[in-house]
PDB file of N, CA and C in Angstrom:
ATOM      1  N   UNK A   1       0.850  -1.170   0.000  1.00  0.00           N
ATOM      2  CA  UNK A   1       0.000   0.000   0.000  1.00  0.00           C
ATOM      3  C   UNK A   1       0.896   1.234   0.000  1.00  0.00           C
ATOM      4  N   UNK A   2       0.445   2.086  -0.675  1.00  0.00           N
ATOM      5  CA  UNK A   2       1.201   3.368  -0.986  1.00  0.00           C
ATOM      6  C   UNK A   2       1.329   4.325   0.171  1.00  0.00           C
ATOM      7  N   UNK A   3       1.635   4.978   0.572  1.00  0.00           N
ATOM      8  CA  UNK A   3       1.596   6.058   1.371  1.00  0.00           C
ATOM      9  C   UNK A   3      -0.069   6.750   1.532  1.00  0.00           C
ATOM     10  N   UNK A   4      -0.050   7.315   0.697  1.00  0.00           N
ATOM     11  CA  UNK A   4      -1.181   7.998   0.486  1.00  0.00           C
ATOM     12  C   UNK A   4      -2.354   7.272   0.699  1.00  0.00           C
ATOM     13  N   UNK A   5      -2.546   6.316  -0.407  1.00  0.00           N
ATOM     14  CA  UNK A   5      -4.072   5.072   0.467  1.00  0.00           C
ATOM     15  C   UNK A   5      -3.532   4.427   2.042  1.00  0.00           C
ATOM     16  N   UNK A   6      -2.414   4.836   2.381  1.00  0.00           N
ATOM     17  CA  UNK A   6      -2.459   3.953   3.866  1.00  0.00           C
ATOM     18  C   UNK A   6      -3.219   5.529   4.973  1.00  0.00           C
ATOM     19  N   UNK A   7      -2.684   6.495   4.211  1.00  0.00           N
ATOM     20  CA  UNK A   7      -3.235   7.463   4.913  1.00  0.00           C
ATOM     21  C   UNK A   7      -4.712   7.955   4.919  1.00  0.00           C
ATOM     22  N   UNK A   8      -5.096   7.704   3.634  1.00  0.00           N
ATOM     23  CA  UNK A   8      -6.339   7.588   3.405  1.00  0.00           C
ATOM     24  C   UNK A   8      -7.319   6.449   4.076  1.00  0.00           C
ATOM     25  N   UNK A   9      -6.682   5.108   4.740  1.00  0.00           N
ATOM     26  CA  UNK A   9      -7.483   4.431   5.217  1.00  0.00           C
ATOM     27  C   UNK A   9      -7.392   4.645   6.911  1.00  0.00           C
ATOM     28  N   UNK A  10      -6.444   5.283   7.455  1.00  0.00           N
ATOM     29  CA  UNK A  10      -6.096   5.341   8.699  1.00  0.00           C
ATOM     30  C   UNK A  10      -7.127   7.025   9.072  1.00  0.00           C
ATOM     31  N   UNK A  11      -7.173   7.718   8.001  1.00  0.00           N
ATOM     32  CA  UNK A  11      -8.499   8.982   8.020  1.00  0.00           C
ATOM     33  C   UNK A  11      -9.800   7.933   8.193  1.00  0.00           C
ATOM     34  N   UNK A  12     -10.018   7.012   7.376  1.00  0.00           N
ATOM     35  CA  UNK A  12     -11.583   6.580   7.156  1.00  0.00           C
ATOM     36  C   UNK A  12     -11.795   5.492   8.380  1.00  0.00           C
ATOM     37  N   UNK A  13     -10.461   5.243   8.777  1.00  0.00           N
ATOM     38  CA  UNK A  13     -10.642   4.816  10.548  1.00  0.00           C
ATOM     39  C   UNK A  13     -10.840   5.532  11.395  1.00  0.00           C
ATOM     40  N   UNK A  14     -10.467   6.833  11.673  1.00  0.00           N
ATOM     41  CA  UNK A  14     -10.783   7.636  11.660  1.00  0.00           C
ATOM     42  C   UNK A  14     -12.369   8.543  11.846  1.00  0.00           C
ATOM     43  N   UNK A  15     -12.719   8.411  10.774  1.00  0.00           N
ATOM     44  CA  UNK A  15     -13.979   8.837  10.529  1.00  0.00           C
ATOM     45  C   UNK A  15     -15.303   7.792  11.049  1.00  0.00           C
ATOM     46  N   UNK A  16     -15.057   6.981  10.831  1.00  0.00           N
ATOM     47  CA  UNK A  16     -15.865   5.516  11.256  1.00  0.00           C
ATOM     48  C   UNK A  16     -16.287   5.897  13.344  1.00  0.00           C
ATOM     49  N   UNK A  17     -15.040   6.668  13.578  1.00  0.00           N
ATOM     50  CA  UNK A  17     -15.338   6.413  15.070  1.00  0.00           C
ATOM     51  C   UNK A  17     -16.171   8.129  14.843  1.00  0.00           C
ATOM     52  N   UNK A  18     -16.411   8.895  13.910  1.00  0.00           N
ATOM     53  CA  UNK A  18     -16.853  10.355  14.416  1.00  0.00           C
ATOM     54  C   UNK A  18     -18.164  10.382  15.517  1.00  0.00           C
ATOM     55  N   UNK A  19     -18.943   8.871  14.594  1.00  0.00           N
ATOM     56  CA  UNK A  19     -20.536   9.145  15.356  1.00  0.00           C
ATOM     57  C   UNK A  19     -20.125   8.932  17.053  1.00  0.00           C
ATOM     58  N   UNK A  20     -19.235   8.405  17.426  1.00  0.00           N
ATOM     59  CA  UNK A  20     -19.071   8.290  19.090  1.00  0.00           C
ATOM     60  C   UNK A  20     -18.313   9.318  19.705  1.00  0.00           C
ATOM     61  N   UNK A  21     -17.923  10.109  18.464  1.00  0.00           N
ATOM     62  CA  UNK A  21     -17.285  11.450  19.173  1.00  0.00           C
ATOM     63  C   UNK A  21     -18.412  12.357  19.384  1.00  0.00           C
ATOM     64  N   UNK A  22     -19.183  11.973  18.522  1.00  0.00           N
ATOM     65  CA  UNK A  22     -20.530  13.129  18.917  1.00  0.00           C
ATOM     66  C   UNK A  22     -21.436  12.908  19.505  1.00  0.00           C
ATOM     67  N   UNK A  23     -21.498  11.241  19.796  1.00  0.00           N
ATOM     68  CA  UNK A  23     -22.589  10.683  21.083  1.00  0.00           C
ATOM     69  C   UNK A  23     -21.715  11.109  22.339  1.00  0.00           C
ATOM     70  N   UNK A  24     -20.556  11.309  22.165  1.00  0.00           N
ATOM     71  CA  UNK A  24     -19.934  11.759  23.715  1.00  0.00           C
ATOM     72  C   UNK A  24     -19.851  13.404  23.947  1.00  0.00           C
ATOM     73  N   UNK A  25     -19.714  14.066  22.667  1.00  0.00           N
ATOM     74  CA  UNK A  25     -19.949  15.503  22.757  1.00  0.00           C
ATOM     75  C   UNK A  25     -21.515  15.778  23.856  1.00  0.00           C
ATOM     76  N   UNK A  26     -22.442  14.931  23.291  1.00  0.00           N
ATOM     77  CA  UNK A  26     -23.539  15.072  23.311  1.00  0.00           C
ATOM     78  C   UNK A  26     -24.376  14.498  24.895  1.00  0.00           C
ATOM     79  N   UNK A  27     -23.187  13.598  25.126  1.00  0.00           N
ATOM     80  CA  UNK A  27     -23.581  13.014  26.554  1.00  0.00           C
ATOM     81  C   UNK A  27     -24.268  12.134  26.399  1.00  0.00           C
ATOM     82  N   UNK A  28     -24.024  11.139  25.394  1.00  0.00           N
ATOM     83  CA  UNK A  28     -25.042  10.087  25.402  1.00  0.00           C
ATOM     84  C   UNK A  28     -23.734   8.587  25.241  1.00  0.00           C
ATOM     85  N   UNK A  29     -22.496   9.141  25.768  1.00  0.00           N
ATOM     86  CA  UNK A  29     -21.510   7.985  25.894  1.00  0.00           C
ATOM     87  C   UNK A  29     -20.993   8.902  27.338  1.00  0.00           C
ATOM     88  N   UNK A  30     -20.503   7.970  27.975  1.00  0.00           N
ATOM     89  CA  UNK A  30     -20.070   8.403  29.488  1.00  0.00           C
ATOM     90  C   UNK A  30     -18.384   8.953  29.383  1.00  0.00           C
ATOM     91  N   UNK A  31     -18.051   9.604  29.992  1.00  0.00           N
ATOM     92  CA  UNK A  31     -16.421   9.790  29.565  1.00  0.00           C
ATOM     93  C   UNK A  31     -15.708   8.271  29.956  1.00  0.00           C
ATOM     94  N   UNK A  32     -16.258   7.454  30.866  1.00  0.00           N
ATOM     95  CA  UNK A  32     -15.576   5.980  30.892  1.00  0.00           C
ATOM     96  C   UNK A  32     -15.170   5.339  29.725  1.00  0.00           C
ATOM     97  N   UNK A  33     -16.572   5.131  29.204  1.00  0.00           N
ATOM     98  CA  UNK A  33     -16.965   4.664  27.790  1.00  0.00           C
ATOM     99  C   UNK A  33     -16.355   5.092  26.564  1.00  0.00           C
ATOM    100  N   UNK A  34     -15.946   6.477  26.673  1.00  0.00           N
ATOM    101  CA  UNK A  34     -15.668   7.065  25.719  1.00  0.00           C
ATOM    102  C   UNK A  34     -14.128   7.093  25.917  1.00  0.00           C
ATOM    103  N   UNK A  35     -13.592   7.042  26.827  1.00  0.00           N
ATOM    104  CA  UNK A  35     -11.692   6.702  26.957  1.00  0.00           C
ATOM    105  C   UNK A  35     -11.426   6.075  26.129  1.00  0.00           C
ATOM    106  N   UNK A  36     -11.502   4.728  25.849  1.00  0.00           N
ATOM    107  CA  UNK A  36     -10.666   3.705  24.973  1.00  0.00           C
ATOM    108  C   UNK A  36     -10.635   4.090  23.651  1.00  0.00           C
ATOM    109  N   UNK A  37     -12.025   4.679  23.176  1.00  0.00           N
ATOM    110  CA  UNK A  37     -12.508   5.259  22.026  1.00  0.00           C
ATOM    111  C   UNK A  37     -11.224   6.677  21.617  1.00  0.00           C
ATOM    112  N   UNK A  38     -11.434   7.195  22.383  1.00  0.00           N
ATOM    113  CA  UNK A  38     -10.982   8.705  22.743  1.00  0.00           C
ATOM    114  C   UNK A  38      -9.069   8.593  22.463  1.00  0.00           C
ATOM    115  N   UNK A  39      -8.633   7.585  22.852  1.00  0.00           N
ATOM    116  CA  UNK A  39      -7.457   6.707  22.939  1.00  0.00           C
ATOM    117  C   UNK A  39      -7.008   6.318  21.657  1.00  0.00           C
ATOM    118  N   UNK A  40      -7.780   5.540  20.930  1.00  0.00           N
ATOM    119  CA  UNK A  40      -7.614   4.841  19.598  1.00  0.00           C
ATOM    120  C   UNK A  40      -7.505   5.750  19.108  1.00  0.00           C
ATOM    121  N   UNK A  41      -8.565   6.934  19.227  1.00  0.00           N
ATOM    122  CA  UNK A  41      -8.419   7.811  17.992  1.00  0.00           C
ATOM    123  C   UNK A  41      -7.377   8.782  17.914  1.00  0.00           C
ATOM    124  N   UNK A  42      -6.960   9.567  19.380  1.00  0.00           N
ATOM    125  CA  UNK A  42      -5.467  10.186  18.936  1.00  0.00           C
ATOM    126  C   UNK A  42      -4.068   9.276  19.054  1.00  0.00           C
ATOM    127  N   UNK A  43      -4.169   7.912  18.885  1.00  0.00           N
ATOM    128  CA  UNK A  43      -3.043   7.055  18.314  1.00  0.00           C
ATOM    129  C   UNK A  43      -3.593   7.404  16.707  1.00  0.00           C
ATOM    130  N   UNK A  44      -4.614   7.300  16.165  1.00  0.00           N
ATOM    131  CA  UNK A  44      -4.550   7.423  14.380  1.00  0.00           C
ATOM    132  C   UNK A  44      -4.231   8.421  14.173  1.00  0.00           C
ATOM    133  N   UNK A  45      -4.489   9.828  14.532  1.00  0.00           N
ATOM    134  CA  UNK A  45      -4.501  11.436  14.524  1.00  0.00           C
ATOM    135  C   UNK A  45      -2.321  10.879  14.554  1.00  0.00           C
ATOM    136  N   UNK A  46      -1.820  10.124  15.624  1.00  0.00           N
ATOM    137  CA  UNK A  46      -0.275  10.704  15.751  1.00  0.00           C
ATOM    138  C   UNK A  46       0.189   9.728  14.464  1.00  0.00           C
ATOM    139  N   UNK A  47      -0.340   8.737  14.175  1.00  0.00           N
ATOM    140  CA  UNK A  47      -0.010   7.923  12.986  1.00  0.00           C
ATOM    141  C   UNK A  47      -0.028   8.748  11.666  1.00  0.00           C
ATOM    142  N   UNK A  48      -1.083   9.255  11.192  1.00  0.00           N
ATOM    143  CA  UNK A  48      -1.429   9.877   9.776  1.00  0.00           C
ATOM    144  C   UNK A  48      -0.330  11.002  10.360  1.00  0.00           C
ATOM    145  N   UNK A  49      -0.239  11.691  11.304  1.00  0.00           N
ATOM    146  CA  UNK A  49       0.784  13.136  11.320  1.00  0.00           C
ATOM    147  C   UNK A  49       2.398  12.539  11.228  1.00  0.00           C
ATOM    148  N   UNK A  50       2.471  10.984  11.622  1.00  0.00           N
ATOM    149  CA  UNK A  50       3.995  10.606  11.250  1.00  0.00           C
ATOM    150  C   UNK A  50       4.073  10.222   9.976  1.00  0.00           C
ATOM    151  N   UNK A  51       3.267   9.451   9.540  1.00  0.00           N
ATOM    152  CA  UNK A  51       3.478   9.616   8.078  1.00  0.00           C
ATOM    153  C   UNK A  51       3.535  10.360   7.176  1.00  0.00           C
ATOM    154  N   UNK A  52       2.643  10.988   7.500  1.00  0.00           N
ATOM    155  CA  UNK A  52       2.686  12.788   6.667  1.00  0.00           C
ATOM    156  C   UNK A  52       4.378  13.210   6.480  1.00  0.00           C
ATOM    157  N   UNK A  53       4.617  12.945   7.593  1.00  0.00           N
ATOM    158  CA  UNK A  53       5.977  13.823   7.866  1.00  0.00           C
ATOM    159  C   UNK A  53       6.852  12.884   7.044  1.00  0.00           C
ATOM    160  N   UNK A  54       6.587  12.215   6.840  1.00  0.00           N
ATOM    161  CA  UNK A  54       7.962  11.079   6.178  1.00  0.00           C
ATOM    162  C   UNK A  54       7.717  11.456   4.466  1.00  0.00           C
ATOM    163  N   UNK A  55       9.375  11.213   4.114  1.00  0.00           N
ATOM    164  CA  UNK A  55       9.242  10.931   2.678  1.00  0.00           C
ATOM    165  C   UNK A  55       8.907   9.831   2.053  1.00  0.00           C
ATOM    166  N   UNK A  56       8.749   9.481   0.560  1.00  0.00           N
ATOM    167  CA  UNK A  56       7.980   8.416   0.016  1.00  0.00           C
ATOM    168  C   UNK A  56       9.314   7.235   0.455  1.00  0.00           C
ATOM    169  N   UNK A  57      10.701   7.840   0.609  1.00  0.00           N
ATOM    170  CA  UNK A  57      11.165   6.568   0.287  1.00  0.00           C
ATOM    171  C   UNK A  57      11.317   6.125   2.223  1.00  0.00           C
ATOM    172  N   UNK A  58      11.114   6.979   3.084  1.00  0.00           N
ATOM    173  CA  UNK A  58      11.094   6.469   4.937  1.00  0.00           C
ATOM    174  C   UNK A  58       9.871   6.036   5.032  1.00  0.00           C
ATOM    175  N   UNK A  59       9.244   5.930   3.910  1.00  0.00           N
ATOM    176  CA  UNK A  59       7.502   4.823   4.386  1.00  0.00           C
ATOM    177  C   UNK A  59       7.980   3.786   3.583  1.00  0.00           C
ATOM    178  N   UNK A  60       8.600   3.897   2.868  1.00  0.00           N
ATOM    179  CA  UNK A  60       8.611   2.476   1.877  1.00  0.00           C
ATOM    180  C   UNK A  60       9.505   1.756   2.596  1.00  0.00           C
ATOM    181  N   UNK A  61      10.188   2.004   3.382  1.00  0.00           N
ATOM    182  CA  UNK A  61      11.439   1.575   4.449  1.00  0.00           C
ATOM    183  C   UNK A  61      10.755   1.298   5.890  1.00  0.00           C
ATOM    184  N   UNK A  62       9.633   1.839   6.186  1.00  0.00           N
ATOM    185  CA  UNK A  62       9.365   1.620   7.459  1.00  0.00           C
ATOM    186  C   UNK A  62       8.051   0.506   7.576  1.00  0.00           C
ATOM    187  N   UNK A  63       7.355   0.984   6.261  1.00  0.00           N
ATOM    188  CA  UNK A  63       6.471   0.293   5.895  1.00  0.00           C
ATOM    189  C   UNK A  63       6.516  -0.927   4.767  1.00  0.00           C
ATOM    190  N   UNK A  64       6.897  -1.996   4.840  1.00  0.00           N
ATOM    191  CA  UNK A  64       7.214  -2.603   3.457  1.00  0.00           C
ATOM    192  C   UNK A  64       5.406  -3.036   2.766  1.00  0.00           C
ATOM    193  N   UNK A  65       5.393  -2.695   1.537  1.00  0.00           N
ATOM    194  CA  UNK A  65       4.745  -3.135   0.400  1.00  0.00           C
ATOM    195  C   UNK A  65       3.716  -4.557   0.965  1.00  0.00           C
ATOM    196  N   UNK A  66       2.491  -5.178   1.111  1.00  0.00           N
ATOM    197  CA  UNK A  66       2.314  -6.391   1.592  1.00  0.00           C
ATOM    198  C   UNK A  66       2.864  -7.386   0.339  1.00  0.00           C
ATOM    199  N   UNK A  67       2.879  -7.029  -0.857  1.00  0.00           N
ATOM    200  CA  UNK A  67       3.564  -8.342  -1.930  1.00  0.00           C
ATOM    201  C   UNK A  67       4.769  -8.926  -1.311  1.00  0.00           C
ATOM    202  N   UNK A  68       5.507  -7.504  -1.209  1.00  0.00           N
ATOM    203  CA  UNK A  68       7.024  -7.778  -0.759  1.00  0.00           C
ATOM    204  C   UNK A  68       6.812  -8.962   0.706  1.00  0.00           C
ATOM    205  N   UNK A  69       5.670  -8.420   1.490  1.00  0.00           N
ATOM    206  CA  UNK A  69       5.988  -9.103   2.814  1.00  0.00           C
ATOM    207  C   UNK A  69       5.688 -10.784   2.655  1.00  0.00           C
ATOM    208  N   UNK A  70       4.303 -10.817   1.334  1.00  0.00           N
ATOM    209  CA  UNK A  70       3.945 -12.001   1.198  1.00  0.00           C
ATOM    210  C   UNK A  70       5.103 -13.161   0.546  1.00  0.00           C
ATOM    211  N   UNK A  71       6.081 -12.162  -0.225  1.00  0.00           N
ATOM    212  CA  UNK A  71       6.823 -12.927  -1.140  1.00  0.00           C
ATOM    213  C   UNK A  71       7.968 -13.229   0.053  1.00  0.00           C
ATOM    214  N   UNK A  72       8.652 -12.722   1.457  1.00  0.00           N
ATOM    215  CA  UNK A  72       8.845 -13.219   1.995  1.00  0.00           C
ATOM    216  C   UNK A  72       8.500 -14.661   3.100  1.00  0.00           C
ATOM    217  N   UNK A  73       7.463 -14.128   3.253  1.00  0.00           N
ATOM    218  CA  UNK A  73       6.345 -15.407   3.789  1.00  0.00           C
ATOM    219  C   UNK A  73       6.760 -16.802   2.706  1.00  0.00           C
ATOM    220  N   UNK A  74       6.405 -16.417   1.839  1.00  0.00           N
ATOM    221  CA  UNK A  74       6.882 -18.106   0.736  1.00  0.00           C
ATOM    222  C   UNK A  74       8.018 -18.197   0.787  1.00  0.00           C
ATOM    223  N   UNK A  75       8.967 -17.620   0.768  1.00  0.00           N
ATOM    224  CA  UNK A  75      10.125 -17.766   0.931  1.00  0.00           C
ATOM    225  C   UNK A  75      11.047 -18.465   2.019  1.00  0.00           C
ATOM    226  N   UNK A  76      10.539 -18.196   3.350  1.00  0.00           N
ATOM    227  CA  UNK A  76      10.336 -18.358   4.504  1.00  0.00           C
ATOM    228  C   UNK A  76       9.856 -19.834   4.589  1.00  0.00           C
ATOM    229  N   UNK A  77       8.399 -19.908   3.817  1.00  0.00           N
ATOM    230  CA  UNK A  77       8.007 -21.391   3.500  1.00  0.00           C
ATOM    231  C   UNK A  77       8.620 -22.397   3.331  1.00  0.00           C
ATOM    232  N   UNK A  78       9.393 -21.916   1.523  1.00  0.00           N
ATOM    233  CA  UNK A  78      10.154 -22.732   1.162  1.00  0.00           C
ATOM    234  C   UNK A  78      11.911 -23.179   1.880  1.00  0.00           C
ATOM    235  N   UNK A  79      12.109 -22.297   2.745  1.00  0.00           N
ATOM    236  CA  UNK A  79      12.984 -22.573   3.246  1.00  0.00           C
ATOM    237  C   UNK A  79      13.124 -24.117   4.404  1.00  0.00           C
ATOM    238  N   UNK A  80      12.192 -23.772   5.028  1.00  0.00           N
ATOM    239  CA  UNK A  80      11.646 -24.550   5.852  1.00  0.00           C
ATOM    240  C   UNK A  80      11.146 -26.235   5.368  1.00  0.00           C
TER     241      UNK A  80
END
């Protein structure tokens, strides 16, 4: 996955949790309830802002490609 669609899916994770940000704005999630929630979501907020910050080739290095990871996996296989 590219940079950009990984960032694009870590936003639409993101977005998926908005309706419980606004049942808790709203008082209809308890701040208990709403911690873990509240939690997940500024770990994605510091994720998309580290990637942002990286160039194409410190994601392609930090992040490897899943082909690449799968073609290790068989590899790995066949070793074995």
């Amino acid at each position: 996955m590219d940079k950009l669609n990984y960032i694009e899916r870590l936003k639409d994770e993101l977005h998926a949790s908005d309706y419980k940000a606004i049942k808790h704005s709203e008082g209809l999630i308890s701040d208990e309830d709403y911690q873990p929630i509240k939690e997940e979501r500024q770990l994605i907020r510091e994720e998309i802002n580290k990637v942002e910050a990286m160039t194409e080739e410190e994601y392609n290095l930090e992040y490897p490609h899943e082909e690449e990871i799968e073609s290790t996996r068989e590899l790995d296989d066949y070793i074995e």
